[in-house]
C-alpha atoms as a PDB file:
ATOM      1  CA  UNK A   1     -13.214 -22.460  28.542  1.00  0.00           C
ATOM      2  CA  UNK A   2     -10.633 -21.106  31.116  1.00  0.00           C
ATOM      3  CA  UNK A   3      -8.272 -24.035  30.019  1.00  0.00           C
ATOM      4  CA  UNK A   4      -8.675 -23.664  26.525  1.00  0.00           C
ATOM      5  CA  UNK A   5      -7.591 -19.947  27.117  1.00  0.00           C
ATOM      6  CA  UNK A   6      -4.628 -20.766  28.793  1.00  0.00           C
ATOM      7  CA  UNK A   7      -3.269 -23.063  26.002  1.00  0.00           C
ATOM      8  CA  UNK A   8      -3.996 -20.466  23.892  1.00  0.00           C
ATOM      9  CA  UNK A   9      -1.421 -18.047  25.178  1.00  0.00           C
ATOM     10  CA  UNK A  10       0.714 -21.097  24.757  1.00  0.00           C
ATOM     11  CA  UNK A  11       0.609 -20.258  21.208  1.00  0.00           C
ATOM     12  CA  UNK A  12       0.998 -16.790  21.258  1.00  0.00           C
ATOM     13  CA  UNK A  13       4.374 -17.203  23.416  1.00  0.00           C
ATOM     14  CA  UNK A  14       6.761 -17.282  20.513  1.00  0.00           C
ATOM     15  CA  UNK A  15       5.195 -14.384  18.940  1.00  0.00           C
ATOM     16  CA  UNK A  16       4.968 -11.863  21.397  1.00  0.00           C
ATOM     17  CA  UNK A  17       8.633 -12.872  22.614  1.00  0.00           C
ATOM     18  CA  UNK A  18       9.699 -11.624  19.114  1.00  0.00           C
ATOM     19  CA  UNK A  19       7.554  -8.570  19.341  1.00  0.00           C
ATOM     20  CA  UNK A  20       9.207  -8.013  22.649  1.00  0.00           C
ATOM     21  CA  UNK A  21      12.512  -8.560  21.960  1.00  0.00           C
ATOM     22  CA  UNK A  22      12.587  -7.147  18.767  1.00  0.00           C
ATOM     23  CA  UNK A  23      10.309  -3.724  18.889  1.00  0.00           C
ATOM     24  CA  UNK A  24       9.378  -3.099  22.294  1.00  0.00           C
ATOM     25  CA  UNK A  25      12.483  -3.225  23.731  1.00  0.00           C
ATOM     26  CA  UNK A  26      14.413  -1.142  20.825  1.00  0.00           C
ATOM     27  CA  UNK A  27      11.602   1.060  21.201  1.00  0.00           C
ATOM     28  CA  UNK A  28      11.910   1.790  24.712  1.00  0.00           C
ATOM     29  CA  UNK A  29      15.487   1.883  24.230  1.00  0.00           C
ATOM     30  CA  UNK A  30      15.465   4.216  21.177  1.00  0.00           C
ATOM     31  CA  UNK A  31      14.121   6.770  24.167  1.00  0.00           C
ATOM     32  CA  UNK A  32      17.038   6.622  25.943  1.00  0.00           C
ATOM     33  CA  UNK A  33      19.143   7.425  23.109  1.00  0.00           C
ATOM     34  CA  UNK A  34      16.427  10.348  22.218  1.00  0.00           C
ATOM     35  CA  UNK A  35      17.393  12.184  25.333  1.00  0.00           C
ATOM     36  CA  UNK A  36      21.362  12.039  25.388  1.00  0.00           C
ATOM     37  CA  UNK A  37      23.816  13.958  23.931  1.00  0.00           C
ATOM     38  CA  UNK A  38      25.772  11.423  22.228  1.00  0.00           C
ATOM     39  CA  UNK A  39      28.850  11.058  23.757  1.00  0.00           C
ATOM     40  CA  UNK A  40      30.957   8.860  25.757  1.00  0.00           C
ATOM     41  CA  UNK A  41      29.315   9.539  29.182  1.00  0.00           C
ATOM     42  CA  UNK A  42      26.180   9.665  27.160  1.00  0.00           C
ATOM     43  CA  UNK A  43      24.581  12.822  29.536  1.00  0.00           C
ATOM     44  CA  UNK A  44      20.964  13.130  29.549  1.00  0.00           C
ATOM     45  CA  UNK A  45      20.046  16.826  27.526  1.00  0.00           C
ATOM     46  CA  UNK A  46      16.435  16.325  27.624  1.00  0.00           C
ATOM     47  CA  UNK A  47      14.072  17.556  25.002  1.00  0.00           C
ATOM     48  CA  UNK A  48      17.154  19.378  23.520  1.00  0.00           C
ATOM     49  CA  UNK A  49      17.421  17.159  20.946  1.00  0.00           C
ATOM     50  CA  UNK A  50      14.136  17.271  19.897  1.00  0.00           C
ATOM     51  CA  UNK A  51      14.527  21.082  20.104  1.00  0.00           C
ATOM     52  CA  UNK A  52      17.544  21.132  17.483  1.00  0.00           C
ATOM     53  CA  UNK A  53      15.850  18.547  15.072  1.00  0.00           C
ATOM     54  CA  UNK A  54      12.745  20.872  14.734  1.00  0.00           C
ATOM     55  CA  UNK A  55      14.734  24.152  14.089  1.00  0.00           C
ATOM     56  CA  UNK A  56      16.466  21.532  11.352  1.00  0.00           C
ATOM     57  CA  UNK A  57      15.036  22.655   7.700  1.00  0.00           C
ATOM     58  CA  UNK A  58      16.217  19.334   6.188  1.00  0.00           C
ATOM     59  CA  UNK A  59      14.223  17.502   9.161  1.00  0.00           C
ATOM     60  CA  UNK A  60      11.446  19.666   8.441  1.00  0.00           C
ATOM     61  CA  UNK A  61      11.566  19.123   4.547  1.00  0.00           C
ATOM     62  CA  UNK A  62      11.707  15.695   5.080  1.00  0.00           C
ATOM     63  CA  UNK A  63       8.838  15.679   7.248  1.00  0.00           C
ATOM     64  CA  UNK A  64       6.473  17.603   4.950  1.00  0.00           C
ATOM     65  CA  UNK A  65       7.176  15.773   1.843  1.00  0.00           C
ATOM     66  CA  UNK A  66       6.539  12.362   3.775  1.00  0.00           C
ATOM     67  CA  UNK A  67       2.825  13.845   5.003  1.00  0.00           C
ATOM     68  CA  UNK A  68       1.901  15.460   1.337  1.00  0.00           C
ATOM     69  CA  UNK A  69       2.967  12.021  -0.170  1.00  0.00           C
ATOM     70  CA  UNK A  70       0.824  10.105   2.221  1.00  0.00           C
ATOM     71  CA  UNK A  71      -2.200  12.893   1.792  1.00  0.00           C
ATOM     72  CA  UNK A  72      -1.812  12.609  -2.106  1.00  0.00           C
ATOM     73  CA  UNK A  73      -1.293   8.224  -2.127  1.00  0.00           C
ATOM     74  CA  UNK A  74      -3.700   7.007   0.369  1.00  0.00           C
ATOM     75  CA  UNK A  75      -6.882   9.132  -1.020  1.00  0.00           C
ATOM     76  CA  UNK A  76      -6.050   7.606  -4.165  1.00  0.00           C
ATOM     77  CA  UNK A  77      -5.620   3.836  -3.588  1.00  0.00           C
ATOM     78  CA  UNK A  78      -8.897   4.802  -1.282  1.00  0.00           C
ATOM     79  CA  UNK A  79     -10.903   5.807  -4.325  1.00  0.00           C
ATOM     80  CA  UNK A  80      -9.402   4.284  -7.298  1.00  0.00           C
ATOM     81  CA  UNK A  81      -9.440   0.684  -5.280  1.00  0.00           C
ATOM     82  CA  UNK A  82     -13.223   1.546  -4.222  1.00  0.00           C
ATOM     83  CA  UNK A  83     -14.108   2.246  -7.911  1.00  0.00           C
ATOM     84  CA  UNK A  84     -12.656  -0.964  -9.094  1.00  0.00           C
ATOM     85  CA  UNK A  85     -14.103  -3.071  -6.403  1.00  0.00           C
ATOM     86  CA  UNK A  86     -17.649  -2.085  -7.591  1.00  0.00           C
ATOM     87  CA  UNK A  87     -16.516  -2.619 -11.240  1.00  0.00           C
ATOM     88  CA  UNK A  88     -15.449  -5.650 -11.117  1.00  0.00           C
ATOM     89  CA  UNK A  89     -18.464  -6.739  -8.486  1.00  0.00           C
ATOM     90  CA  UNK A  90     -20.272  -6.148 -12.044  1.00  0.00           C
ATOM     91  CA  UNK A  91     -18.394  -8.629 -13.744  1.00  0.00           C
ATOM     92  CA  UNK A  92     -19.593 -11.510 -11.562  1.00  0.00           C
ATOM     93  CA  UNK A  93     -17.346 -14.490 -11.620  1.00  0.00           C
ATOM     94  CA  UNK A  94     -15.723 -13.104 -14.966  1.00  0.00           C
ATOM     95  CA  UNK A  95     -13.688 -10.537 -12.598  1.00  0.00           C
ATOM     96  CA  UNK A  96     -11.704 -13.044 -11.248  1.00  0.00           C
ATOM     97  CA  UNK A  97      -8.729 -12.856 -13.762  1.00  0.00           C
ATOM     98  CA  UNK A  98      -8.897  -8.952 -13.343  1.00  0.00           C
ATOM     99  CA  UNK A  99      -8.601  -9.240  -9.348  1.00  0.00           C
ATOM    100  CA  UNK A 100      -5.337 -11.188 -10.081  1.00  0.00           C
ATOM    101  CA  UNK A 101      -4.111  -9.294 -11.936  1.00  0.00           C
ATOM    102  CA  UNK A 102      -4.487  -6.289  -9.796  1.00  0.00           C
ATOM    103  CA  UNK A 103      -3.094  -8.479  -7.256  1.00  0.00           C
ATOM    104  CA  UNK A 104      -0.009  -9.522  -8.952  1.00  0.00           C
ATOM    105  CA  UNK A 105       2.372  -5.747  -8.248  1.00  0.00           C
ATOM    106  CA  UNK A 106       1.809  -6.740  -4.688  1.00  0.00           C
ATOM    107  CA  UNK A 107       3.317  -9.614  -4.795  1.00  0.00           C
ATOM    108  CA  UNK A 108       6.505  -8.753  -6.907  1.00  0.00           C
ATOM    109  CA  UNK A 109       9.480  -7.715  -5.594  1.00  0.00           C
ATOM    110  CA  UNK A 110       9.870  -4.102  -5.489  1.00  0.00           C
ATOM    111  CA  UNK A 111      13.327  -4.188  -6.679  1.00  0.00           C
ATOM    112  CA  UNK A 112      11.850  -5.852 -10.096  1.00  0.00           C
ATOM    113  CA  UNK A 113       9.207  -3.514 -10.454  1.00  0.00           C
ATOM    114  CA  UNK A 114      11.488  -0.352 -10.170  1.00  0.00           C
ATOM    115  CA  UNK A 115      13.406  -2.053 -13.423  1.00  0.00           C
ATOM    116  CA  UNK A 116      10.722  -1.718 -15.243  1.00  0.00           C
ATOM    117  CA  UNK A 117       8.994   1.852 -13.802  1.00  0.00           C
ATOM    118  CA  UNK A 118      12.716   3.767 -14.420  1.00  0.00           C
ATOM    119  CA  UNK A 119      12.820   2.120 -18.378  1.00  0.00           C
ATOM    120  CA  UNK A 120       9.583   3.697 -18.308  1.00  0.00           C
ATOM    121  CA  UNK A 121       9.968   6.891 -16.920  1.00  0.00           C
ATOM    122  CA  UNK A 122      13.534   7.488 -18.350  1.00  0.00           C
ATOM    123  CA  UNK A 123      14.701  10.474 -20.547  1.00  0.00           C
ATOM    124  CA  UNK A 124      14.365   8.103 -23.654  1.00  0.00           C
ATOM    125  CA  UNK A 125      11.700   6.136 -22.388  1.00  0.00           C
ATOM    126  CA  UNK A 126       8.316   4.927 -23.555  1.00  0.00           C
ATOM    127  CA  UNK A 127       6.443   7.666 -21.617  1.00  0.00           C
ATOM    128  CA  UNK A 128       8.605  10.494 -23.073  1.00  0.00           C
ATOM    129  CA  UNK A 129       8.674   8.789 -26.451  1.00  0.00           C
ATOM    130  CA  UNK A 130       4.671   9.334 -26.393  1.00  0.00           C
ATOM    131  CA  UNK A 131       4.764  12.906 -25.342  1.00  0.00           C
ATOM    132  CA  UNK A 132       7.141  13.682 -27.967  1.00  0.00           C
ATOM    133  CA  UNK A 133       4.429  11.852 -30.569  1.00  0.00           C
ATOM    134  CA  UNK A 134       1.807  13.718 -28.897  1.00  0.00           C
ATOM    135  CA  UNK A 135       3.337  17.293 -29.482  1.00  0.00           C
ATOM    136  CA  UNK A 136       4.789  17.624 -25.461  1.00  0.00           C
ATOM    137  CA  UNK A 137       8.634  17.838 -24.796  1.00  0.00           C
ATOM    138  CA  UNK A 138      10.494  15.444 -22.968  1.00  0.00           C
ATOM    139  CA  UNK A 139      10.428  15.258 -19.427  1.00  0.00           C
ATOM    140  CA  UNK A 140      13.007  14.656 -16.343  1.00  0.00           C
ATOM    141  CA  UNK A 141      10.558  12.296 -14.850  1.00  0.00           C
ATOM    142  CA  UNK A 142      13.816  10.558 -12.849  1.00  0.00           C
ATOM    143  CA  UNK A 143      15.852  13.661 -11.659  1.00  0.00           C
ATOM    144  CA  UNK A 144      13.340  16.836 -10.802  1.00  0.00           C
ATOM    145  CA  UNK A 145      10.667  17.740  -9.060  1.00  0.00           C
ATOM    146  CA  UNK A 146       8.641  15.598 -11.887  1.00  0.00           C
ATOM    147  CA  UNK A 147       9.931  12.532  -9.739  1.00  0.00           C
ATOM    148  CA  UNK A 148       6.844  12.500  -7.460  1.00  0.00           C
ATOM    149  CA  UNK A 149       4.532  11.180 -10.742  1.00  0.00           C
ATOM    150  CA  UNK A 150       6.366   7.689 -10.978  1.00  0.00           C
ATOM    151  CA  UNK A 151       6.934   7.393  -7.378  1.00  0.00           C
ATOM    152  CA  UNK A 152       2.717   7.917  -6.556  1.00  0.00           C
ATOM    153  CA  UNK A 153       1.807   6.396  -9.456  1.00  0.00           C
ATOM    154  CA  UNK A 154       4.503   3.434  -8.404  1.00  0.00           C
ATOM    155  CA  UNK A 155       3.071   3.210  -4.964  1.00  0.00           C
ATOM    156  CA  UNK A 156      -0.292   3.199  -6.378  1.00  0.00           C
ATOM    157  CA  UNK A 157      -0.078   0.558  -8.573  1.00  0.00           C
ATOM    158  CA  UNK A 158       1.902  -2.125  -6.415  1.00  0.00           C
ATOM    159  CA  UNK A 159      -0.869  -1.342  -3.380  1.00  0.00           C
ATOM    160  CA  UNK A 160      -4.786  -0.708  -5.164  1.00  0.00           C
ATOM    161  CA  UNK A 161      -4.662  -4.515  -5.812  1.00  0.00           C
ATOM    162  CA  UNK A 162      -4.659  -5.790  -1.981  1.00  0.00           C
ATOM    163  CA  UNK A 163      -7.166  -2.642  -1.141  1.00  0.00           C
ATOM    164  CA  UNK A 164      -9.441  -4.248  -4.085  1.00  0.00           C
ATOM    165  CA  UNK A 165      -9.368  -7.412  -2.205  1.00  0.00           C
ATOM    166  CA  UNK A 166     -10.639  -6.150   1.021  1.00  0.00           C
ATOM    167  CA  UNK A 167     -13.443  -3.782  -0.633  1.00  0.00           C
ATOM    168  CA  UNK A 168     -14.509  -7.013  -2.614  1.00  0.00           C
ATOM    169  CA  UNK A 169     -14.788  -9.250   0.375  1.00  0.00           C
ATOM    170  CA  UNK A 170     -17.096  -5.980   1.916  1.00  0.00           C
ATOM    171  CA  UNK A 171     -19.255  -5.808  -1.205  1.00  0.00           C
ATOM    172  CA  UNK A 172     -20.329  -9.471  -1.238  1.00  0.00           C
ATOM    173  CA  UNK A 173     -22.128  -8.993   2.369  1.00  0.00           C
ATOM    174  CA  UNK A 174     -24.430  -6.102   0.986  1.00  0.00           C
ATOM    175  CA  UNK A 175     -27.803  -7.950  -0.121  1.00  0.00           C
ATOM    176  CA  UNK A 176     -28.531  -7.702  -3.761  1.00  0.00           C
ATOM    177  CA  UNK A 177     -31.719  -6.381  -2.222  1.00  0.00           C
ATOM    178  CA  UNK A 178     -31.281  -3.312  -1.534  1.00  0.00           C
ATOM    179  CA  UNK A 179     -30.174  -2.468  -4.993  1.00  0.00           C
ATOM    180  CA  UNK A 180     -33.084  -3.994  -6.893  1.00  0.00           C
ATOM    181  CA  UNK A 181     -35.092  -2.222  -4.455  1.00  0.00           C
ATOM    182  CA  UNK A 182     -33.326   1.092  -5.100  1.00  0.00           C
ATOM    183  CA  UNK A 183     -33.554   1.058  -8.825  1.00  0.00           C
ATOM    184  CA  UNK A 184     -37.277  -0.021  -8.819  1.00  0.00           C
ATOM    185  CA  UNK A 185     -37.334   3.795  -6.635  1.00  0.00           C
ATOM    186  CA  UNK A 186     -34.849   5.096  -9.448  1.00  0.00           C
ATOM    187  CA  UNK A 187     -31.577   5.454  -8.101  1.00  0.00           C
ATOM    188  CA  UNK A 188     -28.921   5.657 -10.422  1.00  0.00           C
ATOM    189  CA  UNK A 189     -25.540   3.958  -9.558  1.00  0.00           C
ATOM    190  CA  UNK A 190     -24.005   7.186  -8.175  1.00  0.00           C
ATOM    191  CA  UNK A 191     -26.911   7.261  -5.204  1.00  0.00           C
ATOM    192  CA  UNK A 192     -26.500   3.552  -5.081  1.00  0.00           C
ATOM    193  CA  UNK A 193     -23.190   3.457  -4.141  1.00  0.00           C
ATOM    194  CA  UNK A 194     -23.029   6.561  -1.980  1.00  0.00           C
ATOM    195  CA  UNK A 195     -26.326   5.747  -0.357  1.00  0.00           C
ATOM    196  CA  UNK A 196     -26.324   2.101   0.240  1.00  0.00           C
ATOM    197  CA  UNK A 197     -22.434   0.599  -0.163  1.00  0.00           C
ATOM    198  CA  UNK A 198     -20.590   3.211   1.614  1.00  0.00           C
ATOM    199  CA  UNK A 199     -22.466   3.304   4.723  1.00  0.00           C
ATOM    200  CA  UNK A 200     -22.789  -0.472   4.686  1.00  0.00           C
ATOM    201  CA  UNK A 201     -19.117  -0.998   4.102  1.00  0.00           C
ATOM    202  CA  UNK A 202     -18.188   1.949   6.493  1.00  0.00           C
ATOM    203  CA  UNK A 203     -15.460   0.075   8.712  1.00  0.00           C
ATOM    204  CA  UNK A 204     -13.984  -1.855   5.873  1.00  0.00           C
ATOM    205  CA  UNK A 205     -13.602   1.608   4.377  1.00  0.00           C
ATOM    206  CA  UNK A 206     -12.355   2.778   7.018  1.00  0.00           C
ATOM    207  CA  UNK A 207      -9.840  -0.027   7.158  1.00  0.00           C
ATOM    208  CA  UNK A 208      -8.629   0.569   4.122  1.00  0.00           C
ATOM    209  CA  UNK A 209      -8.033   4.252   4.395  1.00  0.00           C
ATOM    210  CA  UNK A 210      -5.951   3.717   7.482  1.00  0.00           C
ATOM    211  CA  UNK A 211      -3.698   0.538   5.718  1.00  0.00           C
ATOM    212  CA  UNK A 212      -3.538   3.258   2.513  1.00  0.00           C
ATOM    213  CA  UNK A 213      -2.218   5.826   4.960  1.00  0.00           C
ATOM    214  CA  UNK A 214       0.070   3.560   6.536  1.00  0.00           C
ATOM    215  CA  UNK A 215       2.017   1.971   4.351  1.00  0.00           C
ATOM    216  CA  UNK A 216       2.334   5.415   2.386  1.00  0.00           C
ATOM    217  CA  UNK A 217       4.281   6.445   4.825  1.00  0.00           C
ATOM    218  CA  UNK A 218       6.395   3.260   3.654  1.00  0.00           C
ATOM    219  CA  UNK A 219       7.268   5.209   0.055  1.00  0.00           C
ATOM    220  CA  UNK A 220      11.024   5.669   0.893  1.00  0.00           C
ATOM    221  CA  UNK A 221      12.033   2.203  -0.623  1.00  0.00           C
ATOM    222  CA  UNK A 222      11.000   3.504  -4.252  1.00  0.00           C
ATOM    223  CA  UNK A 223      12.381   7.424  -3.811  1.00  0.00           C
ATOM    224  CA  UNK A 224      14.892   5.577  -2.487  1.00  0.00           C
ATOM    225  CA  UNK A 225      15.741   3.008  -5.565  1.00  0.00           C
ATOM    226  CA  UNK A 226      15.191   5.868  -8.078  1.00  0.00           C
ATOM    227  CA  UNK A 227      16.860   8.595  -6.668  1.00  0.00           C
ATOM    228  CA  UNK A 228      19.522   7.676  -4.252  1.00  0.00           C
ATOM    229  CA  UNK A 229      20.020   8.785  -0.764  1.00  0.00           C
ATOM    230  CA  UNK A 230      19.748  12.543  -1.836  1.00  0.00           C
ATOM    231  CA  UNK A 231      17.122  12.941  -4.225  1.00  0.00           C
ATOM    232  CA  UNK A 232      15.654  15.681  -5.559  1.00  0.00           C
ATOM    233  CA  UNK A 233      14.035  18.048  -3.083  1.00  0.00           C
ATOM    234  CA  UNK A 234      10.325  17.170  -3.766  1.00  0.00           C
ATOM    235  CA  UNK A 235      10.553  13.840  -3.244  1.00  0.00           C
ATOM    236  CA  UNK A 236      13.008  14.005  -0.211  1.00  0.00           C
ATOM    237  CA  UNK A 237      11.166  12.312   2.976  1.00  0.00           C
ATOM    238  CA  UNK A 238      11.830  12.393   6.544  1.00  0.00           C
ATOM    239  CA  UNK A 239      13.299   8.431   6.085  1.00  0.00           C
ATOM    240  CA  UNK A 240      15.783   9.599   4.078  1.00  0.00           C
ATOM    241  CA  UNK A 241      16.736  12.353   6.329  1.00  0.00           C
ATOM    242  CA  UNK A 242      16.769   8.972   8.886  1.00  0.00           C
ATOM    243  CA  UNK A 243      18.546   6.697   6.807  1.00  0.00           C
ATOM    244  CA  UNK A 244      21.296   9.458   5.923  1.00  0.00           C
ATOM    245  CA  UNK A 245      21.804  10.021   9.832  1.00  0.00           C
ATOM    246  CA  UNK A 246      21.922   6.250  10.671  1.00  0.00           C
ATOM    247  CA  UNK A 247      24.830   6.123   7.706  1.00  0.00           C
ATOM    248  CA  UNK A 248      26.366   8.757   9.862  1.00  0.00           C
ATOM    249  CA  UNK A 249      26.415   6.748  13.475  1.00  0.00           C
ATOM    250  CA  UNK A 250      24.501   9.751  14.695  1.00  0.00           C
ATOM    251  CA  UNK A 251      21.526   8.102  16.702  1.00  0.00           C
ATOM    252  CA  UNK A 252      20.576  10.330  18.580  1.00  0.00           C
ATOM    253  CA  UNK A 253      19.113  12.270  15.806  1.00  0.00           C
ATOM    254  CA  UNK A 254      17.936   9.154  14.011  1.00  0.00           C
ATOM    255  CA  UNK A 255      15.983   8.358  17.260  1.00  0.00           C
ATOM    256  CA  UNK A 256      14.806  11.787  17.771  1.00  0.00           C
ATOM    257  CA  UNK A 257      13.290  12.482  14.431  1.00  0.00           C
ATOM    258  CA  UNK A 258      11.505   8.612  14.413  1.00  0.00           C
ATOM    259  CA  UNK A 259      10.073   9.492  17.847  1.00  0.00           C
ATOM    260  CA  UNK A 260       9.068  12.858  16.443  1.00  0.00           C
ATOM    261  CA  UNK A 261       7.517  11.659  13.145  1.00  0.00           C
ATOM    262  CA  UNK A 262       5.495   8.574  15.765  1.00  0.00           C
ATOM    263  CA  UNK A 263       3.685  11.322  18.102  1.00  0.00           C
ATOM    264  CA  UNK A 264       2.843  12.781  14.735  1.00  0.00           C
ATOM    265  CA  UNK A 265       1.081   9.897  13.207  1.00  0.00           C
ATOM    266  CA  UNK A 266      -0.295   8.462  16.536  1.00  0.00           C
ATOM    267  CA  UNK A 267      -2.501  12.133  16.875  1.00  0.00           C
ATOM    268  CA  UNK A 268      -3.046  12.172  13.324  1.00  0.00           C
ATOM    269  CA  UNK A 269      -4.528   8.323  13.522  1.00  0.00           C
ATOM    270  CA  UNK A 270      -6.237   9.500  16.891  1.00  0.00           C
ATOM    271  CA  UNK A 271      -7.943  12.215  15.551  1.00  0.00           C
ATOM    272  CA  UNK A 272      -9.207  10.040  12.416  1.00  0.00           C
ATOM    273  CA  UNK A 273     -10.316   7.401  15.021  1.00  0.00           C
ATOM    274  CA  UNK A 274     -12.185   9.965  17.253  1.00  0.00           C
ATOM    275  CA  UNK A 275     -13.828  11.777  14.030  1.00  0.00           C
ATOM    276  CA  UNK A 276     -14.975   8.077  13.358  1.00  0.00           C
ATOM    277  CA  UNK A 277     -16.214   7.111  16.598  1.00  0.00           C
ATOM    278  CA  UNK A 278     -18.375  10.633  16.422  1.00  0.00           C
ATOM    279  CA  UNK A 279     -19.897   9.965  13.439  1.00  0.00           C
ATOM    280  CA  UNK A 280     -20.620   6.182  14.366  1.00  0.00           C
ATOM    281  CA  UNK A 281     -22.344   7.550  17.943  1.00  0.00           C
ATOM    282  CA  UNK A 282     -24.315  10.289  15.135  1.00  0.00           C
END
């Protein structure tokens, strides 16, 4: 056994020498360049960087548009991606062309998908065209505040199909069971799924939220494809605030802000970790 662990680190060598090399190290570097002013003696300031980054309203812009988005995207490929899951469990083996389906915006290229979302979502496109047949006006879906709708609805869309997966391979280890049992008692489908396949499924669910949350944070590539590196105000996120500093050479604030936003989301993941570990102990 002790043998068989050792060649086993054998081939986990190569990996965690990338992972070294190319985030640990950057990482610990990046914390350097957090607490220096810049320069060409490069002086260690301190936590005055992070001081003048906070007082920052575009920082601070960017910041809360990059939480709301994740608070609005990740409860929604959470429930919508749930929902389906249990849908399609109904279908049997007949779900199985829906589930790719679902799939498939995951695996396209983002780039291709934006094509088609902005010929959608322009001034003269098919979604304005059918508010204009409905009786609405038109709509700036591309260029105001409006721009959040495509974006979540973008990032929804491309993600709900992997969370599907997961939920699916969840649902098949419940035992049919407990849900003949529950409807020979008279529960309808609301009580069986709140009573019996959420608590059963708790840690997958649970997994999902937290790759939902995760890779919401990740939205900047489509704000970013549809509105440029300044886009309109609502839609603004701290990565872009990021990105236009990198353009800029300025490092120290690019380092400053991603250290920032990372104590941010590791209390925001630790709280949602120890509210789960409560419960599970309850």
């Amino acid at each position: 056994m002790f043998t068989k662990k050792k060649s086993l680190w054998l081939f986990l060598l190569p990996g965690l020498a990338g992972l070294m090399v190319f985030y640990l190290v950057p990482f610990i570097g990046g914390i350097y360049y957090s607490l220096t002013d810049g320069t060409i003696q490069n002086n260690i300031v301190g936590f005055a960087n992070y001081q003048r980054i906070w007082q920052n309203e575009v920082f601070r812009l960017g910041l809360k548009n990059s939480l709301e988005l994740s608070l609005i995207s990740a409860p929604l490929i959470f429930v919508l991606s749930f929902l389906l899951s249990v849908m399609l469990r109904s279908l049997g083996r007949a779900s199985l062309p829906f589930r790719n389906i679902l799939l498939m915006p995951y695996l396209v290229p983002t780039s291709a998908m934006l094509i088609v979302w902005t010929l959608l979502f322009d001034y003269g496109g098919i979604i304005n065209r059918l508010s204009v047949w409905l009786g609405a006006g038109r709509v700036l879906w591309l260029e105001s505040h409006m721009l959040r709708v495509p974006v979540v609805l973008l990032y929804v869309w491309k993600n709900i199909g992997f969370s599907i997966i997961i939920f699916s391979a969840a649902l098949q280890s419940v035992p049919e069971e407990f849900y003949e049992f529950a409807r020979l008692e008279g529960a309808g489908a609301w009580k069986q799924e709140t009573r019996i396949t959420l608590p059963l499924i708790l840690p997958t669910a649970f997994l999902v939220f937290v790759l939902a949350w995760v890779n919401a944070f990740k939205i900047f590539k489509e704000v970013y494809f549809i509105g440029g590196a300044y886009p309109n105000e609502a839609v603004y996120t701290l990565q872009h605030y990021m990105n236009n500093k990198f353009a800029m050479l300025d490092y120290q604030d690019v380092t400053t802000a991603a250290y920032s936003f990372a104590v941010i989301v590791l209390v925001l993941f630790g709280i949602l970790y120890a509210r789960k570990g409560v419960r599970g102990v309850e």
